[in-house]
N, C-alpha and C. Protein backbone atom coordinates (compact mmCIF):
# COMPACT_ATOMS: atom_id res chain seq x y z
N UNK A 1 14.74 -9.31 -8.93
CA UNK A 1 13.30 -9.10 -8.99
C UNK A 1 12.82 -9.02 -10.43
N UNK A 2 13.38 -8.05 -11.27
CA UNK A 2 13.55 -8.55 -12.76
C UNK A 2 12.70 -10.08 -13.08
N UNK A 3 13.73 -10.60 -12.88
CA UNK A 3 13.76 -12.18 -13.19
C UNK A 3 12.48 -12.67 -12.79
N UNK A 4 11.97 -12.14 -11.30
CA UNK A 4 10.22 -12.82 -11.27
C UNK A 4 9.62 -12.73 -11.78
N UNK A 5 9.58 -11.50 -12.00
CA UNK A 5 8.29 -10.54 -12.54
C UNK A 5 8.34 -11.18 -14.23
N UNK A 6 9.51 -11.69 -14.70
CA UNK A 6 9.61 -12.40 -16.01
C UNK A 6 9.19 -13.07 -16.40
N UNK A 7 9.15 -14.29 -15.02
CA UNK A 7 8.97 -15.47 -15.64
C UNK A 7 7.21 -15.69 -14.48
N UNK A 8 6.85 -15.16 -14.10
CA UNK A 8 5.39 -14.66 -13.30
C UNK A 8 4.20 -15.49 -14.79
N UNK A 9 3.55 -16.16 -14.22
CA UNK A 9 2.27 -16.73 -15.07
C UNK A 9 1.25 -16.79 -14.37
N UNK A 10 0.57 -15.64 -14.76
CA UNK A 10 -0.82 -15.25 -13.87
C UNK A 10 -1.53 -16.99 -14.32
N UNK A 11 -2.65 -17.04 -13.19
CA UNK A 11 -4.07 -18.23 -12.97
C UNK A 11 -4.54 -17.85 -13.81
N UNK A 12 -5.14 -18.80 -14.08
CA UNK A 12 -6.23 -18.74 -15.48
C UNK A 12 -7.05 -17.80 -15.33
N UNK A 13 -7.55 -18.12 -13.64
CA UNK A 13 -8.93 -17.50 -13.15
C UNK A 13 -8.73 -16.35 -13.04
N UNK A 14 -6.80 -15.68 -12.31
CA UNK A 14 -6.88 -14.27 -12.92
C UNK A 14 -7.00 -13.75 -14.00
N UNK A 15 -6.20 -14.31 -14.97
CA UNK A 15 -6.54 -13.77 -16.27
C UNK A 15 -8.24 -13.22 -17.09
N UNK A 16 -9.33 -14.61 -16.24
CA UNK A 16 -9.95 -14.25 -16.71
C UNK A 16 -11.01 -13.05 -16.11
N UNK A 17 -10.79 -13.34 -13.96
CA UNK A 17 -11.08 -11.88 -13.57
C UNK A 17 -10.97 -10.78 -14.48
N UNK A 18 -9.49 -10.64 -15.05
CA UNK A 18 -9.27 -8.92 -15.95
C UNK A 18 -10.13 -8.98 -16.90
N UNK A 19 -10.47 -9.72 -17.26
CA UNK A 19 -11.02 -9.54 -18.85
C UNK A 19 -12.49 -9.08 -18.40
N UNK A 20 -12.78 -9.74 -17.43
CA UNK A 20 -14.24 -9.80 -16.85
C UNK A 20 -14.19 -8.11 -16.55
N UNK A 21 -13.49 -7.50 -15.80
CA UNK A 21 -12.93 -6.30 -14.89
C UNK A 21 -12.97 -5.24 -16.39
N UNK A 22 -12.22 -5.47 -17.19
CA UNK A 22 -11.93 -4.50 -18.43
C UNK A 22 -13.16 -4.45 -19.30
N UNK A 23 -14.28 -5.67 -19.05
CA UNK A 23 -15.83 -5.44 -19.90
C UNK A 23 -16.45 -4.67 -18.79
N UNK A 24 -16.37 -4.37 -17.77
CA UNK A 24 -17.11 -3.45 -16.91
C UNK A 24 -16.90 -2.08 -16.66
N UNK A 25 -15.24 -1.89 -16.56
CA UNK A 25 -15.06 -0.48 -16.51
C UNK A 25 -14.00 -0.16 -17.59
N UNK A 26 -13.43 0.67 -17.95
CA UNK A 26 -12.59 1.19 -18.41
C UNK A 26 -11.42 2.58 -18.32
N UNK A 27 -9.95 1.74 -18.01
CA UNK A 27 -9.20 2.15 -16.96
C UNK A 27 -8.11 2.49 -18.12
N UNK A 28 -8.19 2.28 -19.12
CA UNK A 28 -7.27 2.81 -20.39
C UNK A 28 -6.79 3.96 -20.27
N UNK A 29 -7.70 5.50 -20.04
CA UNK A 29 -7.29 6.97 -19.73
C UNK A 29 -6.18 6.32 -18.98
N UNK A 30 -6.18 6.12 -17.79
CA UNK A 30 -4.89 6.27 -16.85
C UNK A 30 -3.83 6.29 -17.06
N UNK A 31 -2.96 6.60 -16.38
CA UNK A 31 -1.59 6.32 -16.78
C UNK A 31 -1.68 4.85 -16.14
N UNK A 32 -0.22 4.57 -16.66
CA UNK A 32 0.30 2.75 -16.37
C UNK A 32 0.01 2.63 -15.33
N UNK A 33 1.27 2.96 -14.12
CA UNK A 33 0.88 2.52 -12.92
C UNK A 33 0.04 2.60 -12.21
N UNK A 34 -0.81 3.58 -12.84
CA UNK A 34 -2.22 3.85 -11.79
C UNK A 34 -3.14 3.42 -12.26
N UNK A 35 -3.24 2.84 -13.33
CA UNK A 35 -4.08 1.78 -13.91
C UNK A 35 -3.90 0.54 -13.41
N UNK A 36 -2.44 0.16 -13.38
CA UNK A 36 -2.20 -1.31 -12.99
C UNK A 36 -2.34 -1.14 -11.35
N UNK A 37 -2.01 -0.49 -10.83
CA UNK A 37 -2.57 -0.52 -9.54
C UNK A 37 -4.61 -0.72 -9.27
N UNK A 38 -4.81 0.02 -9.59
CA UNK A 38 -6.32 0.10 -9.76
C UNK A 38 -6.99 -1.36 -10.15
N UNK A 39 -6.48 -1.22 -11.17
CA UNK A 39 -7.13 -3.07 -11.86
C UNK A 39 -6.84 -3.85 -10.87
N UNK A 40 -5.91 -4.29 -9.66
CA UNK A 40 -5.28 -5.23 -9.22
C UNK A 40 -6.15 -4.88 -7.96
N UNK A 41 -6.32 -3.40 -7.59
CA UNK A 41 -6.93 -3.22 -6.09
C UNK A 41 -8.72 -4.00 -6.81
N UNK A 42 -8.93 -3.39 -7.83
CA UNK A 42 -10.48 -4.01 -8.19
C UNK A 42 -10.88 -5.40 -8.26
N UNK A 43 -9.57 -6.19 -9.01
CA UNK A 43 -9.14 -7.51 -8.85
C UNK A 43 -9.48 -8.03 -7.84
N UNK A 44 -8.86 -7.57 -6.61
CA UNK A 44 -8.52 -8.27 -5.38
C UNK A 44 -9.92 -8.21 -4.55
N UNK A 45 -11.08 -6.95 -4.77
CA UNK A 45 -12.01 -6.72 -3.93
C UNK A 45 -13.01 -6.82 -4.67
N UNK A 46 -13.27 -6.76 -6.15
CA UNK A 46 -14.39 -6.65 -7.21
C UNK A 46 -15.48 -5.93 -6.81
N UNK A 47 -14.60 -4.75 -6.45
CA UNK A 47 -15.50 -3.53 -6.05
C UNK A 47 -15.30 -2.42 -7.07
N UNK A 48 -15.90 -2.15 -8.33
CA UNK A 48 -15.51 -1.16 -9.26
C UNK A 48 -15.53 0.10 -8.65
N UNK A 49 -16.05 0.91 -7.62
CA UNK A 49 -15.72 1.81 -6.95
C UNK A 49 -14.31 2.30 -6.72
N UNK A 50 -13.81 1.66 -7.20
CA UNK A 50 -12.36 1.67 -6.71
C UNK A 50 -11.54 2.63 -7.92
N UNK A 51 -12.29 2.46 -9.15
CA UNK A 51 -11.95 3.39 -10.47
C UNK A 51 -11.96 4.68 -10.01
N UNK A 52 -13.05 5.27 -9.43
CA UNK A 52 -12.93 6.47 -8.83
C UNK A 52 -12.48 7.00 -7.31
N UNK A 53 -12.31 5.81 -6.43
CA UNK A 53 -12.04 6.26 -5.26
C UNK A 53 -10.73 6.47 -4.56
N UNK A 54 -9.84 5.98 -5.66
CA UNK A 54 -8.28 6.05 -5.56
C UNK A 54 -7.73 6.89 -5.71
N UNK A 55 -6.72 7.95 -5.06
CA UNK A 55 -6.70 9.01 -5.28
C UNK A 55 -4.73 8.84 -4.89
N UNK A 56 -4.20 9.01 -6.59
CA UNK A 56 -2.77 9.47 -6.25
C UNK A 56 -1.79 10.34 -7.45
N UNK A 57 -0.88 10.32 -7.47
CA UNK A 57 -0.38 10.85 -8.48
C UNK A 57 0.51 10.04 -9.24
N UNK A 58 0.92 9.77 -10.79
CA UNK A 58 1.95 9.42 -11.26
C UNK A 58 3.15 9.14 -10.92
N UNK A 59 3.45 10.33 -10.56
CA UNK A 59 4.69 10.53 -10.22
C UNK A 59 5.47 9.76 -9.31
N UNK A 60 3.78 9.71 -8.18
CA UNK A 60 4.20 9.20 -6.76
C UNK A 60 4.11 7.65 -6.82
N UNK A 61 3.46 7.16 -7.62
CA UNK A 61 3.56 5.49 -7.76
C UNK A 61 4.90 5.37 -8.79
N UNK A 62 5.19 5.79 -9.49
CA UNK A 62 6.52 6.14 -10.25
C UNK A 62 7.89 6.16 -9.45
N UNK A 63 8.08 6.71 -8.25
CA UNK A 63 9.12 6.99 -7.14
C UNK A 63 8.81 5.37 -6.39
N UNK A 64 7.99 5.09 -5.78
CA UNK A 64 8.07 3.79 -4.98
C UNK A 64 7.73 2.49 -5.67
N UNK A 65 7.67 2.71 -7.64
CA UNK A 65 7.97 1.83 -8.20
C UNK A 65 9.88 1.78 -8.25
N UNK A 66 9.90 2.35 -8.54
CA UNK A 66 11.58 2.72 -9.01
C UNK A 66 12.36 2.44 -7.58
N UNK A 67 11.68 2.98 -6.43
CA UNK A 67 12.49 2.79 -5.38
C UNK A 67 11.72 0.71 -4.96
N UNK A 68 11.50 -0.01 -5.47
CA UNK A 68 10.76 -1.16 -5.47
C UNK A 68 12.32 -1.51 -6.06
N UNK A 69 12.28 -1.43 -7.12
CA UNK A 69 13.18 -2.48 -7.99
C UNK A 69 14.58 -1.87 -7.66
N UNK A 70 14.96 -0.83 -7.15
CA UNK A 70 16.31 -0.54 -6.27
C UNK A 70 16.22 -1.83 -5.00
N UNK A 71 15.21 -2.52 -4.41
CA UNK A 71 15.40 -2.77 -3.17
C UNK A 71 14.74 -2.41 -2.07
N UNK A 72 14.19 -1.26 -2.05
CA UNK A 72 14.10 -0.72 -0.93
C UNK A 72 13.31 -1.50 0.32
N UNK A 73 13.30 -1.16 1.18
CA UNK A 73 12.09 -1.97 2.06
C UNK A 73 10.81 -2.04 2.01
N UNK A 74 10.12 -2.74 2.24
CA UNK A 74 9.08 -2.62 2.31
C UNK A 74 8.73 -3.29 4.04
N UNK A 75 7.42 -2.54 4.58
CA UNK A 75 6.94 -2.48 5.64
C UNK A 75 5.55 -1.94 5.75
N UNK A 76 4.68 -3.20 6.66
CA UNK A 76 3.38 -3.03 6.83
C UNK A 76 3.07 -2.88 8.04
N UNK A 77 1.61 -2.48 7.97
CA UNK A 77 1.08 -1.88 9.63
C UNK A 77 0.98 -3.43 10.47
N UNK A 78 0.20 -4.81 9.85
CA UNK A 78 -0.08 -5.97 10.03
C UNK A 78 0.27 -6.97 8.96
N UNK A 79 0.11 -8.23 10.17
CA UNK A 79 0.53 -9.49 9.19
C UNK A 79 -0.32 -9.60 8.05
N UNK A 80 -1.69 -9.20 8.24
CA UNK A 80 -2.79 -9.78 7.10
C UNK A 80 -1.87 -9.00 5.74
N UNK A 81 -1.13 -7.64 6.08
CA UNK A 81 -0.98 -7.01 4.63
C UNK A 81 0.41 -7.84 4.32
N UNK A 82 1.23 -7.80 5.52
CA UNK A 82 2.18 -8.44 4.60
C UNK A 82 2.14 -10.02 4.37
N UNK A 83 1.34 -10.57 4.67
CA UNK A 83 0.92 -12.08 4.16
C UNK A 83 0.21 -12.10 2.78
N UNK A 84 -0.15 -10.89 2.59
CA UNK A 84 -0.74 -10.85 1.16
C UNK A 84 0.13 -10.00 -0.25
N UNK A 85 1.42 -9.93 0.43
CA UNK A 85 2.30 -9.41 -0.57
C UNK A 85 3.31 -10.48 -1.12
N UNK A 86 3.74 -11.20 -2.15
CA UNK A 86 3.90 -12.27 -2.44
C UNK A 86 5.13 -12.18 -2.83
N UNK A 87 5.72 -11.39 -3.52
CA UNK A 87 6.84 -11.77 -4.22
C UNK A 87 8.48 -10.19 -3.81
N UNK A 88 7.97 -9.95 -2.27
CA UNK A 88 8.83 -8.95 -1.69
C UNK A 88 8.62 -9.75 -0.19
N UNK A 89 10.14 -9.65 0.58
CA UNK A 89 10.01 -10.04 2.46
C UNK A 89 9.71 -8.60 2.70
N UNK A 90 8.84 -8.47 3.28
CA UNK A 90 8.40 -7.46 4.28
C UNK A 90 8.94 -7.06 5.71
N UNK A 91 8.82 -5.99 6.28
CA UNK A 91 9.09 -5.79 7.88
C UNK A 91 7.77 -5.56 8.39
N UNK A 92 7.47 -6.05 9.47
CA UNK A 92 5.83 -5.77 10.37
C UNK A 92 6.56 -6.08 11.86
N UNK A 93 6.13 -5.06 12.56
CA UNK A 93 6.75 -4.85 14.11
C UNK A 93 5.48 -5.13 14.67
N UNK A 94 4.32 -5.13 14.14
CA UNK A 94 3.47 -5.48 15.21
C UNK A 94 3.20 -6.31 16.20
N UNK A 95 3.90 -7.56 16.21
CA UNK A 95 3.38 -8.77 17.15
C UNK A 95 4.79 -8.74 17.89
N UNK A 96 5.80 -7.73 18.06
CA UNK A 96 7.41 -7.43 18.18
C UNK A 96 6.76 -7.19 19.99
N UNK A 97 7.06 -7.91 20.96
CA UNK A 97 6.73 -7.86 22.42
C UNK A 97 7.34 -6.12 22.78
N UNK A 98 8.11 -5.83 22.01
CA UNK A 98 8.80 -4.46 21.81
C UNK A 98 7.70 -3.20 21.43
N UNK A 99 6.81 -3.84 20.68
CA UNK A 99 5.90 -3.06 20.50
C UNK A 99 4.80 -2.47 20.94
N UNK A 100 4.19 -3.69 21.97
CA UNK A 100 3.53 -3.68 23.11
C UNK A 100 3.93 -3.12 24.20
N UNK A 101 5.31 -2.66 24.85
CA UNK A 101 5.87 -2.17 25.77
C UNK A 101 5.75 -0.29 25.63
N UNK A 102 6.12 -0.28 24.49
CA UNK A 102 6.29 0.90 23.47
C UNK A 102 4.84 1.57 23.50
N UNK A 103 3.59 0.57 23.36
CA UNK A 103 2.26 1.62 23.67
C UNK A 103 2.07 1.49 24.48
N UNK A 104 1.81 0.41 25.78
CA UNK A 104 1.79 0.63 26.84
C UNK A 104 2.52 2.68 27.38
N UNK A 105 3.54 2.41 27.61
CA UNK A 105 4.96 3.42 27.73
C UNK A 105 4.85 4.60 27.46
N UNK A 106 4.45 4.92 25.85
CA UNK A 106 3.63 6.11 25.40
C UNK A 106 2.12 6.58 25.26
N UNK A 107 1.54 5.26 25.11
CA UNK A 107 -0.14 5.68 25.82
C UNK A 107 -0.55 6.14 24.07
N UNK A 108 0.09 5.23 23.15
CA UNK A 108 -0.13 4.65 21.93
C UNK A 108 -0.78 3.46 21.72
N UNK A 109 -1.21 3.42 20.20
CA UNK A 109 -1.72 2.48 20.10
C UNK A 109 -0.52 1.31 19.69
N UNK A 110 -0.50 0.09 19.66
CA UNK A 110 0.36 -1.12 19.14
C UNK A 110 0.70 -0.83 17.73
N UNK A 111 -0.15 -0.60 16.90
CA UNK A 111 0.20 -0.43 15.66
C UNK A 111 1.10 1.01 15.38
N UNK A 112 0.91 2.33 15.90
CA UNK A 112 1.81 3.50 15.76
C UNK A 112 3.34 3.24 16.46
N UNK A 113 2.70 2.50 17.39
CA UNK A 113 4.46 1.84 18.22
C UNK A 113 4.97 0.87 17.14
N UNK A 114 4.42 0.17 16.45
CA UNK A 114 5.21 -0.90 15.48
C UNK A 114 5.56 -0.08 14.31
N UNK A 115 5.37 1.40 14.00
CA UNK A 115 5.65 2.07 13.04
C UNK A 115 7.05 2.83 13.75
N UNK A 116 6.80 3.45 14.66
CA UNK A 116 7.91 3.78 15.61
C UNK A 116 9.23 2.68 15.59
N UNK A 117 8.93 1.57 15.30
CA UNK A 117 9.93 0.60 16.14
C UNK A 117 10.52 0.39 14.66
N UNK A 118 9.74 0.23 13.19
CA UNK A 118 9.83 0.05 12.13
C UNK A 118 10.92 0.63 11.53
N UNK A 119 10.47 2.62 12.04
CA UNK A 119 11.39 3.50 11.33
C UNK A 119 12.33 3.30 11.71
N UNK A 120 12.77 3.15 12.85
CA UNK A 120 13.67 3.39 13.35
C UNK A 120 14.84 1.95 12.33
N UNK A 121 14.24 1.13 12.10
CA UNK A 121 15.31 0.35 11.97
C UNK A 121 15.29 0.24 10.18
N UNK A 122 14.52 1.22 9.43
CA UNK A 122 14.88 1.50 7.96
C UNK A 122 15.19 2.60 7.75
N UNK A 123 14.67 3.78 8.78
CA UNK A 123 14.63 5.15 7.89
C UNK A 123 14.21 5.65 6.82
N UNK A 124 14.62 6.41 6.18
CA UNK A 124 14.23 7.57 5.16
C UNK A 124 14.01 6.19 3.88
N UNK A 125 13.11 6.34 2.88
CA UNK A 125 13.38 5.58 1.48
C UNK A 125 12.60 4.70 1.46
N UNK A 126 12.18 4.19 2.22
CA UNK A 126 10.96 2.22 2.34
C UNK A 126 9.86 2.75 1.88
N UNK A 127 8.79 1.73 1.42
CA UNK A 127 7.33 2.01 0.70
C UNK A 127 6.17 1.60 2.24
N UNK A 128 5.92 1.66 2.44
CA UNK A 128 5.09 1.93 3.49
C UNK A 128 3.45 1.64 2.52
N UNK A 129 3.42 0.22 3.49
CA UNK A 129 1.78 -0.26 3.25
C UNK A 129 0.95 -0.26 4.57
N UNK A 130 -0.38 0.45 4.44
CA UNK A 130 -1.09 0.36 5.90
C UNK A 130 -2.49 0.15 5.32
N UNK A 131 -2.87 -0.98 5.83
CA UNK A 131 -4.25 -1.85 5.29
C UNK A 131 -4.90 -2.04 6.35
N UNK A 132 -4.82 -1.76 7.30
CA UNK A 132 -5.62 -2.19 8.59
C UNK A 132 -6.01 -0.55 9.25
N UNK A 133 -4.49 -0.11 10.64
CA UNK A 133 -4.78 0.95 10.91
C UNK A 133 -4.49 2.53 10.98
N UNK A 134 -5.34 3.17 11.03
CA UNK A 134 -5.32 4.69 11.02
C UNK A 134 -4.08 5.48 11.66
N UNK A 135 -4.15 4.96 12.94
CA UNK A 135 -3.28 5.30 13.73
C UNK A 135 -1.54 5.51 13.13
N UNK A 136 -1.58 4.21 12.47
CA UNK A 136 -0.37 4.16 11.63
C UNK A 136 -0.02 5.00 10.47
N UNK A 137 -1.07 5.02 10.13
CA UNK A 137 -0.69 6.47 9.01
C UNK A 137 -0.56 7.92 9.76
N UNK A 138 -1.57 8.45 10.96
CA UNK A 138 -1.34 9.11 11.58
C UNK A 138 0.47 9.14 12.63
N UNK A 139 0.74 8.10 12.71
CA UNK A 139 2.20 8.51 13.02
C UNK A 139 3.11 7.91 12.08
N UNK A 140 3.10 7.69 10.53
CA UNK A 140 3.69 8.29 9.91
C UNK A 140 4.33 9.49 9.57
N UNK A 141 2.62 9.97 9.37
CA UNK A 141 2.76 11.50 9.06
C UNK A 141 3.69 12.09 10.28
N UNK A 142 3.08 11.92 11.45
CA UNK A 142 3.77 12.74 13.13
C UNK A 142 5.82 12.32 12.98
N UNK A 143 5.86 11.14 12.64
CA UNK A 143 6.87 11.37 12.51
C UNK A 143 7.97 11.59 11.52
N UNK A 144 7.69 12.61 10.64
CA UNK A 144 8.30 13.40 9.54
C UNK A 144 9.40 12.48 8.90
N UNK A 145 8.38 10.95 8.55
CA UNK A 145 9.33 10.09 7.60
C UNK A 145 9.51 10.63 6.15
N UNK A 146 10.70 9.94 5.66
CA UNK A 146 10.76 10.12 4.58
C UNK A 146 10.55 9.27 2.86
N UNK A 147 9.20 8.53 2.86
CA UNK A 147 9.27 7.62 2.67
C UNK A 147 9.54 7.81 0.36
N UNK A 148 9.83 6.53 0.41
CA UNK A 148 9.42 6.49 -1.32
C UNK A 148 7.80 6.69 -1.24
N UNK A 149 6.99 5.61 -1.02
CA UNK A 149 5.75 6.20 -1.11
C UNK A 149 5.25 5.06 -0.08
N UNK A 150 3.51 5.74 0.35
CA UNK A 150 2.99 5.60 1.33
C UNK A 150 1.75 4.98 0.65
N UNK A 151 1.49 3.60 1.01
CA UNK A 151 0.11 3.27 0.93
C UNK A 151 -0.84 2.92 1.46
N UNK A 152 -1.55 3.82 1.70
CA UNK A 152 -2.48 4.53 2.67
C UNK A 152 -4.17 3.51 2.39
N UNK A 153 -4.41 2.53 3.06
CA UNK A 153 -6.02 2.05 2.60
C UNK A 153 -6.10 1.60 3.48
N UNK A 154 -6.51 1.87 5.20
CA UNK A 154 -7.27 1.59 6.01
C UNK A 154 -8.55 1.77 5.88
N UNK A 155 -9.03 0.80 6.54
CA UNK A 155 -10.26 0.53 6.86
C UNK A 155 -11.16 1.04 8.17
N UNK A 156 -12.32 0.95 7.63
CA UNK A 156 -12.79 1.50 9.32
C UNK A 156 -13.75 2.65 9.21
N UNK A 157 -15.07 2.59 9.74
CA UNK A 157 -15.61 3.72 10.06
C UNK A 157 -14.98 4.76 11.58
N UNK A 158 -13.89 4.26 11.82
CA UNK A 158 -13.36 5.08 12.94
C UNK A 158 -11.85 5.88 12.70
N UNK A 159 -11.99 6.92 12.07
CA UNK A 159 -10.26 7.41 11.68
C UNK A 159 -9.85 7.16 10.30
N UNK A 160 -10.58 6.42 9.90
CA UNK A 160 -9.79 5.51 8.50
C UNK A 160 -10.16 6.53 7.35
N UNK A 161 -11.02 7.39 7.17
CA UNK A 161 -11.27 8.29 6.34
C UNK A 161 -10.23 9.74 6.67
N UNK A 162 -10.37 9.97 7.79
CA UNK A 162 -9.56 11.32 7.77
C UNK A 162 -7.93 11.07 7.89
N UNK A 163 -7.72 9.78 8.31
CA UNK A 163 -6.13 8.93 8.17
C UNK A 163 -5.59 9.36 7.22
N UNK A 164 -6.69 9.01 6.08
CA UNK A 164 -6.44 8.90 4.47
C UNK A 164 -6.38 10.60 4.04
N UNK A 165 -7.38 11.17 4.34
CA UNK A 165 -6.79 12.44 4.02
C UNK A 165 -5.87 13.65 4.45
N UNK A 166 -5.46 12.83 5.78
CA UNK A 166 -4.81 13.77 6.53
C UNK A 166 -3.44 13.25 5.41
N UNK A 167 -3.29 12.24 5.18
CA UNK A 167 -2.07 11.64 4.61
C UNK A 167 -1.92 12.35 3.45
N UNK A 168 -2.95 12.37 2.61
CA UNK A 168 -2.88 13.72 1.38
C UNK A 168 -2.47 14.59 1.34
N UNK A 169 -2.92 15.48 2.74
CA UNK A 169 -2.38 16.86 2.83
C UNK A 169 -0.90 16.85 3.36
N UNK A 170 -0.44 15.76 4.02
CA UNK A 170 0.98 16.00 4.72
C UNK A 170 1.76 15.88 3.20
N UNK A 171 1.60 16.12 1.98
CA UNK A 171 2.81 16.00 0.79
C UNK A 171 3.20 14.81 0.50
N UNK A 172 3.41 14.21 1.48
CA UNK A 172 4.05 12.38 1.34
C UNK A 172 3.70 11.70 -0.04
N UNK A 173 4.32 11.31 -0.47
CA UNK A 173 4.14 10.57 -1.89
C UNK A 173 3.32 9.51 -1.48
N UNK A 174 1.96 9.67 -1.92
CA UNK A 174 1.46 8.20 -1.13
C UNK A 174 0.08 8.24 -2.10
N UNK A 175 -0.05 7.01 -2.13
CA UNK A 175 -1.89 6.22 -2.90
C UNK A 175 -2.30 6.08 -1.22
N UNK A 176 -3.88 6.46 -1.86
CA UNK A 176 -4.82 6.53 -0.90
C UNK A 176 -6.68 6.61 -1.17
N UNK A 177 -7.29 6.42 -0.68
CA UNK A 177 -8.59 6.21 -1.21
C UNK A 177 -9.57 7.57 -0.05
N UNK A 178 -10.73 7.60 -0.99
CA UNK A 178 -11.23 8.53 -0.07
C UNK A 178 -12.48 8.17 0.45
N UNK A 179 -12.87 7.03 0.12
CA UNK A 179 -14.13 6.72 1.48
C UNK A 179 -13.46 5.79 2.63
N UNK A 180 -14.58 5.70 3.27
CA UNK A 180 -14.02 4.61 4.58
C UNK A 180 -13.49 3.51 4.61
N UNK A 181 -13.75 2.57 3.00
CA UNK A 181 -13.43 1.19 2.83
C UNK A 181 -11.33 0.88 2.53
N UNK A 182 -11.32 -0.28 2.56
CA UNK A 182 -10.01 -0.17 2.48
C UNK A 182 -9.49 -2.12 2.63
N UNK A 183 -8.40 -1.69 3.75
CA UNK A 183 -8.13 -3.37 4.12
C UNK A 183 -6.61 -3.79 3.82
N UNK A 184 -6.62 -5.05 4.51
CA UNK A 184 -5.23 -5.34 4.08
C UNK A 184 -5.19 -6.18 2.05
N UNK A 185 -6.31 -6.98 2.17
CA UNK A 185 -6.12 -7.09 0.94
C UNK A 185 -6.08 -6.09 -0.42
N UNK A 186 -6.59 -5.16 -0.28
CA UNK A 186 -6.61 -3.95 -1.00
C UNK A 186 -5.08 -3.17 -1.06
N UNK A 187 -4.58 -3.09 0.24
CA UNK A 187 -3.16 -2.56 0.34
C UNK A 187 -2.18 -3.30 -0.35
N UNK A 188 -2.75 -4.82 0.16
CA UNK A 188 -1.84 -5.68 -0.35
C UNK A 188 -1.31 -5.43 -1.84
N UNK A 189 -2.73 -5.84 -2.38
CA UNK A 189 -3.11 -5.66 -3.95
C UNK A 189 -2.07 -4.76 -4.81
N UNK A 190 -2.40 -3.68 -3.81
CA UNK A 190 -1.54 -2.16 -4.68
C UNK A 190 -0.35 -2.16 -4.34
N UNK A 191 0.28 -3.25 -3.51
CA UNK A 191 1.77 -3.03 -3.68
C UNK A 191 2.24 -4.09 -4.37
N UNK A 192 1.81 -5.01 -4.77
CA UNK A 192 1.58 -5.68 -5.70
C UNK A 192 1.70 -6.14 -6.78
N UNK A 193 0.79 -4.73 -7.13
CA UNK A 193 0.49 -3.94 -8.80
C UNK A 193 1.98 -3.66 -8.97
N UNK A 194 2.75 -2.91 -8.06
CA UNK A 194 4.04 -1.94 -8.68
C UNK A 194 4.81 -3.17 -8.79
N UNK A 195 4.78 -4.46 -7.66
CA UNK A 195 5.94 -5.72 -8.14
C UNK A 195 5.78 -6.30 -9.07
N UNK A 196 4.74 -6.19 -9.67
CA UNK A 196 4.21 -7.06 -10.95
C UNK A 196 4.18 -6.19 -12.03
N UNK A 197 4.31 -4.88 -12.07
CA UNK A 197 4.22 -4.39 -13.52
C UNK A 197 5.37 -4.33 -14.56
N UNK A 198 4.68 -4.55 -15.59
CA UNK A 198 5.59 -5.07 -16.34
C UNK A 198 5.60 -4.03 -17.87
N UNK A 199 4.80 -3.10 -17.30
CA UNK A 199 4.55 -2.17 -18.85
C UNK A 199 5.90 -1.00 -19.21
N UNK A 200 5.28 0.10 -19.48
CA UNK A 200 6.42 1.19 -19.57
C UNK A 200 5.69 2.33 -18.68
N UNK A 201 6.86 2.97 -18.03
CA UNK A 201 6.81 3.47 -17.39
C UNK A 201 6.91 4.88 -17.80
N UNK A 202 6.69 6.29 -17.70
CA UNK A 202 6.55 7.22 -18.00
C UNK A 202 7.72 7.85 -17.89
C-alpha cells in the first residue's frame, strides 16, 4: 500500500478543487489527519460545512490510520460506499441472500444483519465505514465490536443524527458528523483521506 499511495497522481481538476477549497476555508489549525480527512470529505461534497461539522479525535483517525497500513479490513454498510473507496477491497454483506434471511429471522433491518454477518467473519480490529444507514451504526455499537475506528456519516432525516451521536457516546474510536447530512460519498471520501495520506503523522 506504501507503494500506491507513492506513486498516486492526483487530476488536475483535483488538484485544482484544493486550491479552490484552501482560498475558502482554512483547515491549517488541524492536526494532519483530520485535516486531510476534512479537505477530502469537503472535496468530495463542496460543502464547507463540513470544517465544523466533523467531529473526531486525533488519536482516533491515528489508530485506523495505522491499523489501514497494517492491513486491516475494511467494511461498509453498502455498495455505493464501498464503490467509492478506490485503492482498499472492501467487505459489504448487504446484497449477501444471507443477509436478507438474517432480518427477515430477527425482525432487523438488512443493513444491521449485513453488519452481523460482517463481524462475524472479521472480528475485533477492521475500520468500519457507514455512509448510508443508521441502523448499522446502531448495531455496531449493540454489538460490543471492537473496531480500529468507526466511520460514522449516515444520512437521513430519520436516525442518522442520533446514529451519529449515539456512536460518540459508546467510546468507539470513530469520525462522525453532527447534523443530519452525510452519505456514502462523504464516508467514502474519509476513508480515503487515511489511504491517501501521505504527511506526518503525530
Amino acid at each position: 500500500m506504501n507503494e500506491e499511495r507513492a506513486v498516486r497522481q492526483p487530476h488536475p481538476i483535483e488538484v485544482r478543487s484544493y486550491e479552490i477549497l484552501r482560498s475558502r476555508v482554512d483547515l491549517s489549525p488541524m492536526p494532519p489527519l483530520w485535516r486531510a480527512v476534512a479537505e477530502r470529505v469537503i472535496h468530495a461534497s463542496a460543502d464547507l460545512e463540513y470544517a465544523v461539522d466533523l467531529v473526531t479525535r486525533e488519536e482516533h483517525l491515528l489508530q485506523g490510520w495505522t491499523a489501514l497500513q497494517a492491513g486491516a479490513p475494511v467494511v461498509t454498510d453498502v455498495a455505493m460506499v464501498a464503490a467509492g473507496i478506490t485503492a482498499r477491497e472492501t467487505i459489504c454483506q448487504i446484497d449477501d441472500p444471507a443477509a436478507a434471511r438474517l432480518a427477515r429471522a430477527a425482525g432487523i433491518t438488512r443493513s444491521a444483519a449485513a453488519i452481523r454477518l460482517s463481524y462475524a467473519e472479521v472480528g475485533p480490529g477492521a475500520v468500519w465505514v457507514v455512509g448510508c444507514a443508521p441502523t448499522a451504526l446502531d448495531e455496531l455499537i449493540a454489538r460490543r465490536t471492537t473496531p480500529a475506528l468507526v466511520i460514522g456519516l449516515p444520512v437521513g432525516f430519520v436516525g442518522a443524527a442520533e446514529s451519529k451521536e449515539a456512536l460518540r457516546a459508546s467510546g468507539l474510536p470513530q469520525l462522525s458528523n453532527v447534523s443530519e447530512k452525510g452519505g456514502s460519498a462523504v464516508a467514502a471520501a474519509a476513508l480515503n483521506a487515511l489511504l491517501y495520506f501521505e504527511g506526518e503523522t503525530p
